[in-house]
PDB file of N, CA and C in Angstrom:
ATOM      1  N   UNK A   1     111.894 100.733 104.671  1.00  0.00           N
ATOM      2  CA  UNK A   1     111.566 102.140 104.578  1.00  0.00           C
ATOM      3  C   UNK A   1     110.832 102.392 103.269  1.00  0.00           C
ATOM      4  N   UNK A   2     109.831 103.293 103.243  1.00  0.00           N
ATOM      5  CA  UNK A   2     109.268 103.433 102.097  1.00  0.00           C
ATOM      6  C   UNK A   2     110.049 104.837 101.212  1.00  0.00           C
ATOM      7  N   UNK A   3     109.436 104.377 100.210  1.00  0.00           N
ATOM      8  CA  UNK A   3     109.707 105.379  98.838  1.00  0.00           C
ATOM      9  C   UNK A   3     108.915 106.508  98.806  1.00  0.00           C
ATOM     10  N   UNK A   4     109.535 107.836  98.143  1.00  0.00           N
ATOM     11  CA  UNK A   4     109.269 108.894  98.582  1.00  0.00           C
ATOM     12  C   UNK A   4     107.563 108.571  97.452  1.00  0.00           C
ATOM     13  N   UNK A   5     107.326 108.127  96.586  1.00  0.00           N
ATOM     14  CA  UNK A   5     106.305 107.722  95.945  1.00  0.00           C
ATOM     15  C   UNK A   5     105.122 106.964  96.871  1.00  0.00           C
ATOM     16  N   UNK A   6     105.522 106.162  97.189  1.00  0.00           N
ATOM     17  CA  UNK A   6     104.985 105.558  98.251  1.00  0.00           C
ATOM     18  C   UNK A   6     104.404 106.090  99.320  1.00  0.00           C
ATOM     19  N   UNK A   7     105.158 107.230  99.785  1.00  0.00           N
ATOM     20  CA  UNK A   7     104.700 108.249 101.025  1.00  0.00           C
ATOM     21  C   UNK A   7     103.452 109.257 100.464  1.00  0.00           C
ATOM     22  N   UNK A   8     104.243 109.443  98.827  1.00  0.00           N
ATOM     23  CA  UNK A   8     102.940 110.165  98.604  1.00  0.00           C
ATOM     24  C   UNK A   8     101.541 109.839  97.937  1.00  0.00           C
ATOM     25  N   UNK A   9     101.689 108.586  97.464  1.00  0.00           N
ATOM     26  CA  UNK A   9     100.505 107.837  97.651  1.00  0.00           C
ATOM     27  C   UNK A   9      99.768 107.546  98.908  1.00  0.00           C
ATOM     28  N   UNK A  10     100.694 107.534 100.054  1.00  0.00           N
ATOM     29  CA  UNK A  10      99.599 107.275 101.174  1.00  0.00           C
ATOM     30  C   UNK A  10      99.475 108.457 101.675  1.00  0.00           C
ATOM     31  N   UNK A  11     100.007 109.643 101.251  1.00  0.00           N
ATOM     32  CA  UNK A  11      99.340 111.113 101.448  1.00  0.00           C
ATOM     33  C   UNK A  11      97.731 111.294 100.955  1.00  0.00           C
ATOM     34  N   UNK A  12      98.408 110.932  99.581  1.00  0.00           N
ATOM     35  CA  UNK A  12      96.644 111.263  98.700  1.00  0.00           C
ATOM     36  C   UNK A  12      95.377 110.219  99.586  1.00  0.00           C
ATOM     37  N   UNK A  13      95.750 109.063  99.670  1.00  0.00           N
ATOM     38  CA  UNK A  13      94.577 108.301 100.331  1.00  0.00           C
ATOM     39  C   UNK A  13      94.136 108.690 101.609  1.00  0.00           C
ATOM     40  N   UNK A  14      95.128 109.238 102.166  1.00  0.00           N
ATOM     41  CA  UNK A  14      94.696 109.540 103.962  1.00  0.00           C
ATOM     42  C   UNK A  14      93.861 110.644 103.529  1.00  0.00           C
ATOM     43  N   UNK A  15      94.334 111.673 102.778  1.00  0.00           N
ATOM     44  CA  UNK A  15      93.466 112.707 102.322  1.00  0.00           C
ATOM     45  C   UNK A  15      91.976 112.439 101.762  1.00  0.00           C
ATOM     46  N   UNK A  16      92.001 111.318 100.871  1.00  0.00           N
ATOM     47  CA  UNK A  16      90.919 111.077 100.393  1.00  0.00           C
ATOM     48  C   UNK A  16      90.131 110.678 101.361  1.00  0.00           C
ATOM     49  N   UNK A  17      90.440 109.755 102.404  1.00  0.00           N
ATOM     50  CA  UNK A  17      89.745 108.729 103.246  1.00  0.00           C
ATOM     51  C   UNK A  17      89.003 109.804 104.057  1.00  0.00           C
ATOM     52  N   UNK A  18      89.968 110.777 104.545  1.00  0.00           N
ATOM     53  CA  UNK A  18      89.552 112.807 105.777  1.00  0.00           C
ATOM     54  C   UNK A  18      88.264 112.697 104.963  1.00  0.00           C
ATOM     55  N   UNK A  19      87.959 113.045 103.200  1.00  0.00           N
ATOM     56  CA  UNK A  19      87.070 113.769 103.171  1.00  0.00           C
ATOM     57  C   UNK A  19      85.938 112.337 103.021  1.00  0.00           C
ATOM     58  N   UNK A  20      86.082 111.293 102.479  1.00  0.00           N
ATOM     59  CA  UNK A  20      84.998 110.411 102.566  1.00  0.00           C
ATOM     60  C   UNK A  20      84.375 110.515 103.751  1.00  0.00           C
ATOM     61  N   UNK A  21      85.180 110.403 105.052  1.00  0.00           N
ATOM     62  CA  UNK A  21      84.812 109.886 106.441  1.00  0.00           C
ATOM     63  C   UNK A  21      83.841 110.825 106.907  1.00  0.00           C
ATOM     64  N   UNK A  22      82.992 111.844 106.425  1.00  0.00           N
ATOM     65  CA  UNK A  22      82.152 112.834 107.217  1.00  0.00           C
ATOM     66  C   UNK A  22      80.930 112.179 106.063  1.00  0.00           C
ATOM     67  N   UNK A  23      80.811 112.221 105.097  1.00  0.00           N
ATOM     68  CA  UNK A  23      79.956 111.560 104.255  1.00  0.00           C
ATOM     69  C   UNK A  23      79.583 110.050 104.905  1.00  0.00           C
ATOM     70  N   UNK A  24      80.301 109.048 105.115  1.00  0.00           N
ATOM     71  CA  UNK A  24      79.635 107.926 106.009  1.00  0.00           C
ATOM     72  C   UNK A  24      79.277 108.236 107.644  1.00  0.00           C
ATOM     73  N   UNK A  25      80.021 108.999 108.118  1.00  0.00           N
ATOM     74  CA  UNK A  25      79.195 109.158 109.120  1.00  0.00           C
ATOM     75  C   UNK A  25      77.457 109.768 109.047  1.00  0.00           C
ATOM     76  N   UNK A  26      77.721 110.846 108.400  1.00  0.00           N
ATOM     77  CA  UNK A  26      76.036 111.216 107.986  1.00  0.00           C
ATOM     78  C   UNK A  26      75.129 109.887 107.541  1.00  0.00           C
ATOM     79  N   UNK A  27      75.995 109.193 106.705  1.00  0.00           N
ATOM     80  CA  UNK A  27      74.984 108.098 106.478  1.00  0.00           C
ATOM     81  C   UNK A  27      74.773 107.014 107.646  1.00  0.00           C
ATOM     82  N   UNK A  28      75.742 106.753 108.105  1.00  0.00           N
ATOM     83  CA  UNK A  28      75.461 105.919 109.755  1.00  0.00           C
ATOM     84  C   UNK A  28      74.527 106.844 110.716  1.00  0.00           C
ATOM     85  N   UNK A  29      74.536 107.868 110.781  1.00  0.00           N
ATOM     86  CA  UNK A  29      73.903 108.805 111.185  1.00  0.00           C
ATOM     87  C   UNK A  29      72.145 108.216 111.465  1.00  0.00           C
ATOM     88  N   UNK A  30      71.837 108.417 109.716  1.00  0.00           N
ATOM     89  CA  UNK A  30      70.637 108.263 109.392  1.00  0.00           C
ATOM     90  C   UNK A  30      70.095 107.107 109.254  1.00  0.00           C
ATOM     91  N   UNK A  31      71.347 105.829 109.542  1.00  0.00           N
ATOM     92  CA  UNK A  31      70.627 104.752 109.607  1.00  0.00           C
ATOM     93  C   UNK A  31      69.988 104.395 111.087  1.00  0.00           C
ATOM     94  N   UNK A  32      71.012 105.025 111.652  1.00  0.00           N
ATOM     95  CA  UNK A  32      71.000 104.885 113.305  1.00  0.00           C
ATOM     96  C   UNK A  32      69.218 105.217 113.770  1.00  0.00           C
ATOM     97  N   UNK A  33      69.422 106.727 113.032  1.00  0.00           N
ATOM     98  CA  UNK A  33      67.687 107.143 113.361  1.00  0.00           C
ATOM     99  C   UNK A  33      66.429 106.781 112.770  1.00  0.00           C
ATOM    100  N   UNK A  34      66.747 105.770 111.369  1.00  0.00           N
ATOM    101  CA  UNK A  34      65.800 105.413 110.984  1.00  0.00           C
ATOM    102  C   UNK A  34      65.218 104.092 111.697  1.00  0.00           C
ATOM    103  N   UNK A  35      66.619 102.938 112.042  1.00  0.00           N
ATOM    104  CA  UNK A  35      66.519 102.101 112.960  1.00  0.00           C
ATOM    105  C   UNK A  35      65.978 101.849 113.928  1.00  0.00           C
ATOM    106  N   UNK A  36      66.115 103.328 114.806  1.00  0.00           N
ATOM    107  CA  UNK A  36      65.718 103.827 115.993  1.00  0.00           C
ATOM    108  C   UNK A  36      64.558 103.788 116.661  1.00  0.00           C
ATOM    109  N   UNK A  37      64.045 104.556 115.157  1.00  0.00           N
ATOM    110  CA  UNK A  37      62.739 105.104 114.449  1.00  0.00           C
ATOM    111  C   UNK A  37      61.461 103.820 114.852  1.00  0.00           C
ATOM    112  N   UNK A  38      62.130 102.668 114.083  1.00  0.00           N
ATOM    113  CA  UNK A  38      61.220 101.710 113.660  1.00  0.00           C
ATOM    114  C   UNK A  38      61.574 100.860 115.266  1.00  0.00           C
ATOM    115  N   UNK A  39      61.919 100.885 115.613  1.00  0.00           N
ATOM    116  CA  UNK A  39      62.023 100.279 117.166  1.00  0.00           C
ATOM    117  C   UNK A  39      60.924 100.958 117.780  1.00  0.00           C
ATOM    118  N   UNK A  40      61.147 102.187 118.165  1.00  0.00           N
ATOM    119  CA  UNK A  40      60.273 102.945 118.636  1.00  0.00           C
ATOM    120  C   UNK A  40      58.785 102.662 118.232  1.00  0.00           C
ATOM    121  N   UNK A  41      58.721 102.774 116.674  1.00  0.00           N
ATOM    122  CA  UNK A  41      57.451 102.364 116.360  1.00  0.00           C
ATOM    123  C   UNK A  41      56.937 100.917 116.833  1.00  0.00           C
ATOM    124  N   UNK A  42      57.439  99.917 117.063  1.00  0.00           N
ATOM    125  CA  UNK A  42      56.987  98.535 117.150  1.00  0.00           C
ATOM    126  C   UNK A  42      57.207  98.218 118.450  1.00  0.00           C
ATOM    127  N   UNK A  43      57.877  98.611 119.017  1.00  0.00           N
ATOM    128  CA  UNK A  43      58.135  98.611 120.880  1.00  0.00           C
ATOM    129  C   UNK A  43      57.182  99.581 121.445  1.00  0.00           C
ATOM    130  N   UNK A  44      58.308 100.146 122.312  1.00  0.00           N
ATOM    131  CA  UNK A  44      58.051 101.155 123.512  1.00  0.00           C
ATOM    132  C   UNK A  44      59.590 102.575 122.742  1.00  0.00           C
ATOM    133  N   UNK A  45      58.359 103.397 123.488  1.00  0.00           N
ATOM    134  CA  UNK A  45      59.402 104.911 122.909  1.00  0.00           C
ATOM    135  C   UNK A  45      60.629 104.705 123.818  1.00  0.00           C
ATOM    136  N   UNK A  46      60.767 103.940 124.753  1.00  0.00           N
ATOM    137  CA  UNK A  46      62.278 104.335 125.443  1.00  0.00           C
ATOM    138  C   UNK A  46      62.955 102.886 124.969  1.00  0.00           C
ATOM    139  N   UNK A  47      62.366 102.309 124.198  1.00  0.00           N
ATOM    140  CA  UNK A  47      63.255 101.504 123.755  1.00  0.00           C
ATOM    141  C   UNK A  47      64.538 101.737 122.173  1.00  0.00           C
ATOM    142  N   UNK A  48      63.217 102.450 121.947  1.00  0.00           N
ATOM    143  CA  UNK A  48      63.849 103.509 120.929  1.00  0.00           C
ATOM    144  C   UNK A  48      64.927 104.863 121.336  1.00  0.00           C
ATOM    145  N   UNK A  49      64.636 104.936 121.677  1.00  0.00           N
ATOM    146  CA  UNK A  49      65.563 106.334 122.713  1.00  0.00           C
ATOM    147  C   UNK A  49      66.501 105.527 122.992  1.00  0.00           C
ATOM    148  N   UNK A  50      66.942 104.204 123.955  1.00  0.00           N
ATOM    149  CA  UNK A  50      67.520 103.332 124.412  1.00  0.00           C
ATOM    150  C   UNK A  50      68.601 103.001 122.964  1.00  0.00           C
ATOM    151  N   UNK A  51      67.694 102.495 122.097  1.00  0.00           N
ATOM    152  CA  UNK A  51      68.890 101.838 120.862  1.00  0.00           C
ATOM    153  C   UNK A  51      69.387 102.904 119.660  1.00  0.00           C
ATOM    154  N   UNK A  52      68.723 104.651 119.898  1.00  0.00           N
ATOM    155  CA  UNK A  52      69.468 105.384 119.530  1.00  0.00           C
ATOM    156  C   UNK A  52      70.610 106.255 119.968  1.00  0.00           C
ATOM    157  N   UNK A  53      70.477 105.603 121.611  1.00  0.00           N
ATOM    158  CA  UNK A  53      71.922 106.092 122.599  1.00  0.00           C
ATOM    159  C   UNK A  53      73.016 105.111 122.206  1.00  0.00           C
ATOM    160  N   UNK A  54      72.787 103.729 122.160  1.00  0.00           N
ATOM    161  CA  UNK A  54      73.628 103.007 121.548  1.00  0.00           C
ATOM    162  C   UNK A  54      74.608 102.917 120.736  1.00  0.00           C
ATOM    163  N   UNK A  55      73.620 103.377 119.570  1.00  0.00           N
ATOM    164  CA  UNK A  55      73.982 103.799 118.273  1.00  0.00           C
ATOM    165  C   UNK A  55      74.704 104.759 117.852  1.00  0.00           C
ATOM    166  N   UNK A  56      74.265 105.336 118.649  1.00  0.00           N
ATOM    167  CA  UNK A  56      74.866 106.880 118.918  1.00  0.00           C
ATOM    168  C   UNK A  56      76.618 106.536 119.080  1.00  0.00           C
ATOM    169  N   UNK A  57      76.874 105.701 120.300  1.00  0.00           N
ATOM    170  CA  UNK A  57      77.890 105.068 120.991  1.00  0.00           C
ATOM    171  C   UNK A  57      78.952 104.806 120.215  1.00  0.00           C
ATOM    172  N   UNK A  58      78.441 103.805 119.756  1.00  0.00           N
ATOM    173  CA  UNK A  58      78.990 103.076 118.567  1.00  0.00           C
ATOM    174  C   UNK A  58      79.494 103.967 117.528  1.00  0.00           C
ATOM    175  N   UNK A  59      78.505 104.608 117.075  1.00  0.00           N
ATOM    176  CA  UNK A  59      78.925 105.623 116.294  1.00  0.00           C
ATOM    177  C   UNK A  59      80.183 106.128 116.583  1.00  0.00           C
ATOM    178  N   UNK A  60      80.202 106.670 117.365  1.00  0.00           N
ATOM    179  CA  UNK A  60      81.178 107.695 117.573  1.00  0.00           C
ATOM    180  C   UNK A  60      82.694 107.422 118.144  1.00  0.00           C
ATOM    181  N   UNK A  61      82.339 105.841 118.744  1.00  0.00           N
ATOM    182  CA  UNK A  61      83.339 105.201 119.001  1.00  0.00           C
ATOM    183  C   UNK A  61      84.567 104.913 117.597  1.00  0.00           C
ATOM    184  N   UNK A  62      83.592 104.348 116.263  1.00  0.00           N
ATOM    185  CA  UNK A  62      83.885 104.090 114.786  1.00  0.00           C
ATOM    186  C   UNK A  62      84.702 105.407 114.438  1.00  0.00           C
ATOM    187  N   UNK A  63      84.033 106.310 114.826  1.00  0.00           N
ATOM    188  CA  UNK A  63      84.470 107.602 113.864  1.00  0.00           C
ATOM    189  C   UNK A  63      85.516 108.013 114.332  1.00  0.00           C
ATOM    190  N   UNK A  64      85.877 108.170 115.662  1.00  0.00           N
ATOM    191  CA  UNK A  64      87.522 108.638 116.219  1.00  0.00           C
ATOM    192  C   UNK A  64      88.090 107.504 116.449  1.00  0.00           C
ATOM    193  N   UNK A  65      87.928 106.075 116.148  1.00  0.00           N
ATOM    194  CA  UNK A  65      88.934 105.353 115.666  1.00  0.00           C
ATOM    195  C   UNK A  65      89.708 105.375 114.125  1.00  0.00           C
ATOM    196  N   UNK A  66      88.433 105.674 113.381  1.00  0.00           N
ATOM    197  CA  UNK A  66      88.955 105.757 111.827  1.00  0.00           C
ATOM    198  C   UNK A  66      89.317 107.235 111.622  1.00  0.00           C
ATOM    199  N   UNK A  67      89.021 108.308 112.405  1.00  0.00           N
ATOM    200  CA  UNK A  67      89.892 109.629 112.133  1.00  0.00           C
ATOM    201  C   UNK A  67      91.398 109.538 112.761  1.00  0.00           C
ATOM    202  N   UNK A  68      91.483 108.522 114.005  1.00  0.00           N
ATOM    203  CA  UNK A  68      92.965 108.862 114.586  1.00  0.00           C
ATOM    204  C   UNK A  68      93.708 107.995 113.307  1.00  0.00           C
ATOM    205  N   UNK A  69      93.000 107.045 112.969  1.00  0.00           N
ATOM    206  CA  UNK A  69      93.887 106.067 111.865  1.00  0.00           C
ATOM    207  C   UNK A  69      94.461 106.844 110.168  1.00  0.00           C
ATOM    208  N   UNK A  70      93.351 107.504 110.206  1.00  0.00           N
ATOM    209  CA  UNK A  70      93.320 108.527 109.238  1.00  0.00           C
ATOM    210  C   UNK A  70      94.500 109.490 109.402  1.00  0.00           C
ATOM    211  N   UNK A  71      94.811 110.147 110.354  1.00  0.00           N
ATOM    212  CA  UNK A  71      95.425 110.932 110.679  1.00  0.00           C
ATOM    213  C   UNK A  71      97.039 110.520 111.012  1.00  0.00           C
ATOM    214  N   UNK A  72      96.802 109.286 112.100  1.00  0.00           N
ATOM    215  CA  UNK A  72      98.272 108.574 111.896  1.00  0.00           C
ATOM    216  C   UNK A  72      98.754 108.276 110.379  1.00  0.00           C
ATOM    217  N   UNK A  73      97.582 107.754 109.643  1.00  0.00           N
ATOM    218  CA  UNK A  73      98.591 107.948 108.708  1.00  0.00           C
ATOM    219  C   UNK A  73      99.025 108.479 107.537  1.00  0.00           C
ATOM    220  N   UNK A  74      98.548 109.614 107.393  1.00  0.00           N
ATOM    221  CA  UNK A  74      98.797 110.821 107.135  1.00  0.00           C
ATOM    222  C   UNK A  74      99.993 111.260 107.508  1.00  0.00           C
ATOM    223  N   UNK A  75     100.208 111.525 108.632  1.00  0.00           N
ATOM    224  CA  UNK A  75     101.270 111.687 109.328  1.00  0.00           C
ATOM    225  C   UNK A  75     102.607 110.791 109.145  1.00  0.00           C
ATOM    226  N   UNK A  76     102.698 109.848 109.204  1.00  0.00           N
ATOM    227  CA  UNK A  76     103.679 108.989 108.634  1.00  0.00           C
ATOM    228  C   UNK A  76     104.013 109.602 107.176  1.00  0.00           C
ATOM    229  N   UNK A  77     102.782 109.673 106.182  1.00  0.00           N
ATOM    230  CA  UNK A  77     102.996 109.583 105.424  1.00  0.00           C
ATOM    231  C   UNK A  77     103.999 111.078 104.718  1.00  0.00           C
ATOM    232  N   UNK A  78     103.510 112.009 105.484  1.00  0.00           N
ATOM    233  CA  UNK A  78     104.518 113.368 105.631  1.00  0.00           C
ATOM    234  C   UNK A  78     105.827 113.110 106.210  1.00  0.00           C
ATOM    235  N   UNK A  79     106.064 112.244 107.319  1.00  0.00           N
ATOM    236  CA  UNK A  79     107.353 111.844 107.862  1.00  0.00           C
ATOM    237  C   UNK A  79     108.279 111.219 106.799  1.00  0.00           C
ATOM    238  N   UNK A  80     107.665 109.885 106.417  1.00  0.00           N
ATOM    239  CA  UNK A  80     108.177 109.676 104.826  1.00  0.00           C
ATOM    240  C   UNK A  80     108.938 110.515 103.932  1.00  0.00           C
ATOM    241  N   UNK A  81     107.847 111.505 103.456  1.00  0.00           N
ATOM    242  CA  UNK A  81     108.386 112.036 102.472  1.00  0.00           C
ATOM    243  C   UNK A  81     109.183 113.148 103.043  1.00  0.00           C
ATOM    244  N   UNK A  82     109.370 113.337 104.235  1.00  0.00           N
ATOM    245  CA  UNK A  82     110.446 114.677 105.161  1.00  0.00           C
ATOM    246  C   UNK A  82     109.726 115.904 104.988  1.00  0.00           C
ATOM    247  N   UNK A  83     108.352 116.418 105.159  1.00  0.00           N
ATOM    248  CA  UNK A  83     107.848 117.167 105.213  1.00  0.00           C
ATOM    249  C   UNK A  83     107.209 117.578 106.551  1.00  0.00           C
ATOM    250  N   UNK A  84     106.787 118.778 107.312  1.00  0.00           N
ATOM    251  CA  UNK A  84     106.262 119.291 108.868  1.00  0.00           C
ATOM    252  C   UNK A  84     104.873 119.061 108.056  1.00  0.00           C
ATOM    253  N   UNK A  85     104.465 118.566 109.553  1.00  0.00           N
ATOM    254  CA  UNK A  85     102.749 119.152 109.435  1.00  0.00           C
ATOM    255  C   UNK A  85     102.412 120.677 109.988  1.00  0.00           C
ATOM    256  N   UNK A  86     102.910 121.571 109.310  1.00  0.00           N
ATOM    257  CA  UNK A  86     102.582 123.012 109.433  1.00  0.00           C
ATOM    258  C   UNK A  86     101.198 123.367 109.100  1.00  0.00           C
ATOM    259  N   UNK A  87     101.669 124.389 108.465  1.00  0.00           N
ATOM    260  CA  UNK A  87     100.211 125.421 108.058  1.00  0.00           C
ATOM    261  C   UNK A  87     100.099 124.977 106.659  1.00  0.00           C
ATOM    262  N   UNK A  88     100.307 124.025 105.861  1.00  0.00           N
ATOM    263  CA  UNK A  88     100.104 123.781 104.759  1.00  0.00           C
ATOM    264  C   UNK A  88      98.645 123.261 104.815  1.00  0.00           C
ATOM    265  N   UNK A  89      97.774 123.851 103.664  1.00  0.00           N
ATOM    266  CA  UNK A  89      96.153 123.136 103.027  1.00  0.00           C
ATOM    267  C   UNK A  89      96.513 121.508 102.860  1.00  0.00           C
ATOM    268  N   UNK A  90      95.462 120.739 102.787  1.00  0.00           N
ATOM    269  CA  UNK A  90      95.259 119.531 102.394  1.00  0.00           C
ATOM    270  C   UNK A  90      95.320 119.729 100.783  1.00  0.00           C
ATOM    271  N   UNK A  91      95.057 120.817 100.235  1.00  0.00           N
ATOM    272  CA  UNK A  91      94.994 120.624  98.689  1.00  0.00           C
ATOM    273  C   UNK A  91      96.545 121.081  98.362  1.00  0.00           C
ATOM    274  N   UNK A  92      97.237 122.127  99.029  1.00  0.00           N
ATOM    275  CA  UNK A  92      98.721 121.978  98.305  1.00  0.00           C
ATOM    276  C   UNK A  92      99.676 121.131  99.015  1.00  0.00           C
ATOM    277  N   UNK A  93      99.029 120.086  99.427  1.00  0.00           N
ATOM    278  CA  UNK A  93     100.228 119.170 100.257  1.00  0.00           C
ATOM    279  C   UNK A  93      99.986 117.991  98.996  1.00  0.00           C
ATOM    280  N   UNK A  94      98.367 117.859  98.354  1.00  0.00           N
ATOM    281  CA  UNK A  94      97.447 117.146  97.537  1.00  0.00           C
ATOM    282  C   UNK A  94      98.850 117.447  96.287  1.00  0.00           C
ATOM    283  N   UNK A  95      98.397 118.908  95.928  1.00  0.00           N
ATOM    284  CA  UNK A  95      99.538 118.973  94.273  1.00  0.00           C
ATOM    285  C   UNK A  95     101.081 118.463  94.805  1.00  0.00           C
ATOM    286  N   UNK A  96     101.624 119.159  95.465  1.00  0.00           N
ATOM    287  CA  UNK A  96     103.046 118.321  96.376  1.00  0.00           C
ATOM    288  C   UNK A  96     102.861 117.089  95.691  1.00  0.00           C
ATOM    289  N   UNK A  97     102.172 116.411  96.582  1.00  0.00           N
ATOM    290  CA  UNK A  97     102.459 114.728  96.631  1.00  0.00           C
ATOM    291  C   UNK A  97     101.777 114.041  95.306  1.00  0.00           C
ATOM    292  N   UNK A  98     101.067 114.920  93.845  1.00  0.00           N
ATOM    293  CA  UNK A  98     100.907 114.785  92.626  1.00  0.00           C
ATOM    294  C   UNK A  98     101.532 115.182  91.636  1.00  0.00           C
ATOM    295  N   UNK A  99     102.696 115.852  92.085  1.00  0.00           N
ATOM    296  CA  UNK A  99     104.129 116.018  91.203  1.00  0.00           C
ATOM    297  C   UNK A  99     104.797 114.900  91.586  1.00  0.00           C
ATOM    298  N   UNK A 100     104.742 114.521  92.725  1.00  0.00           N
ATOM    299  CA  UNK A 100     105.726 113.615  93.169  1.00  0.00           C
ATOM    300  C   UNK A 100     105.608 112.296  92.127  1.00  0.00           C
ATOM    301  N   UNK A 101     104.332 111.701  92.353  1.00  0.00           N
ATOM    302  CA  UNK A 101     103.716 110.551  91.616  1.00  0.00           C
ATOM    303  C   UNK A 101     104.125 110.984  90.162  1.00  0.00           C
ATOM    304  N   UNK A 102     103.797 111.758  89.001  1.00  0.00           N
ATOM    305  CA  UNK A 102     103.800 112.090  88.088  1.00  0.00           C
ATOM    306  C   UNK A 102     105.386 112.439  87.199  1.00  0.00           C
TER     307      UNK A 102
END
């Protein structure tokens, strides 16, 4: 069983990881279409269209695997420390679990 420290260290990271994870998607985003881009240019336009549906795919497949993971564990990590996932902000669950550490 983990330590109530412990729980709230993996509070802060799940938190941190929520807000990184929209920042790499934008950037997978734009690699996807620049990729796309240059297919298109050196092929055929539906080949391009073709490997930005893909991409697309993929994409999005990545992103609600690493948000449910995100979120599971998050969730644990509130179970841990004996707290509901209510109506509490991400930033005062943030000070919470930075008294805790401190």
């Amino acid at each position: 069983m983990a330590t109530k420290k412990e729980g709230a260290q993996r509070l802060i990271d799940s938190l941190d990881s929520g807000r990184k994870i929209q920042q790499k998607l934008w950037f997978a985003v734009g690699q996807a279409v620049v990729v796309s881009a240059a297919i298109a240019w050196f092929t055929q336009w539906q080949f391009g269209i073709a490997a930005l549906l893909v991409f697309g795919l993929l994409i999005q497949f990545a992103f609600e695997r690493m948000s449910n993971s995100i979120e599971a564990s998050r969730l644990e990590a509130l179970q841990t420390l004996g707290w509901s996932a209510g109506n509490e902000t991400d930033e005062s669950l943030r000070l919470k679990a930075q008294k805790i550490l401190s």
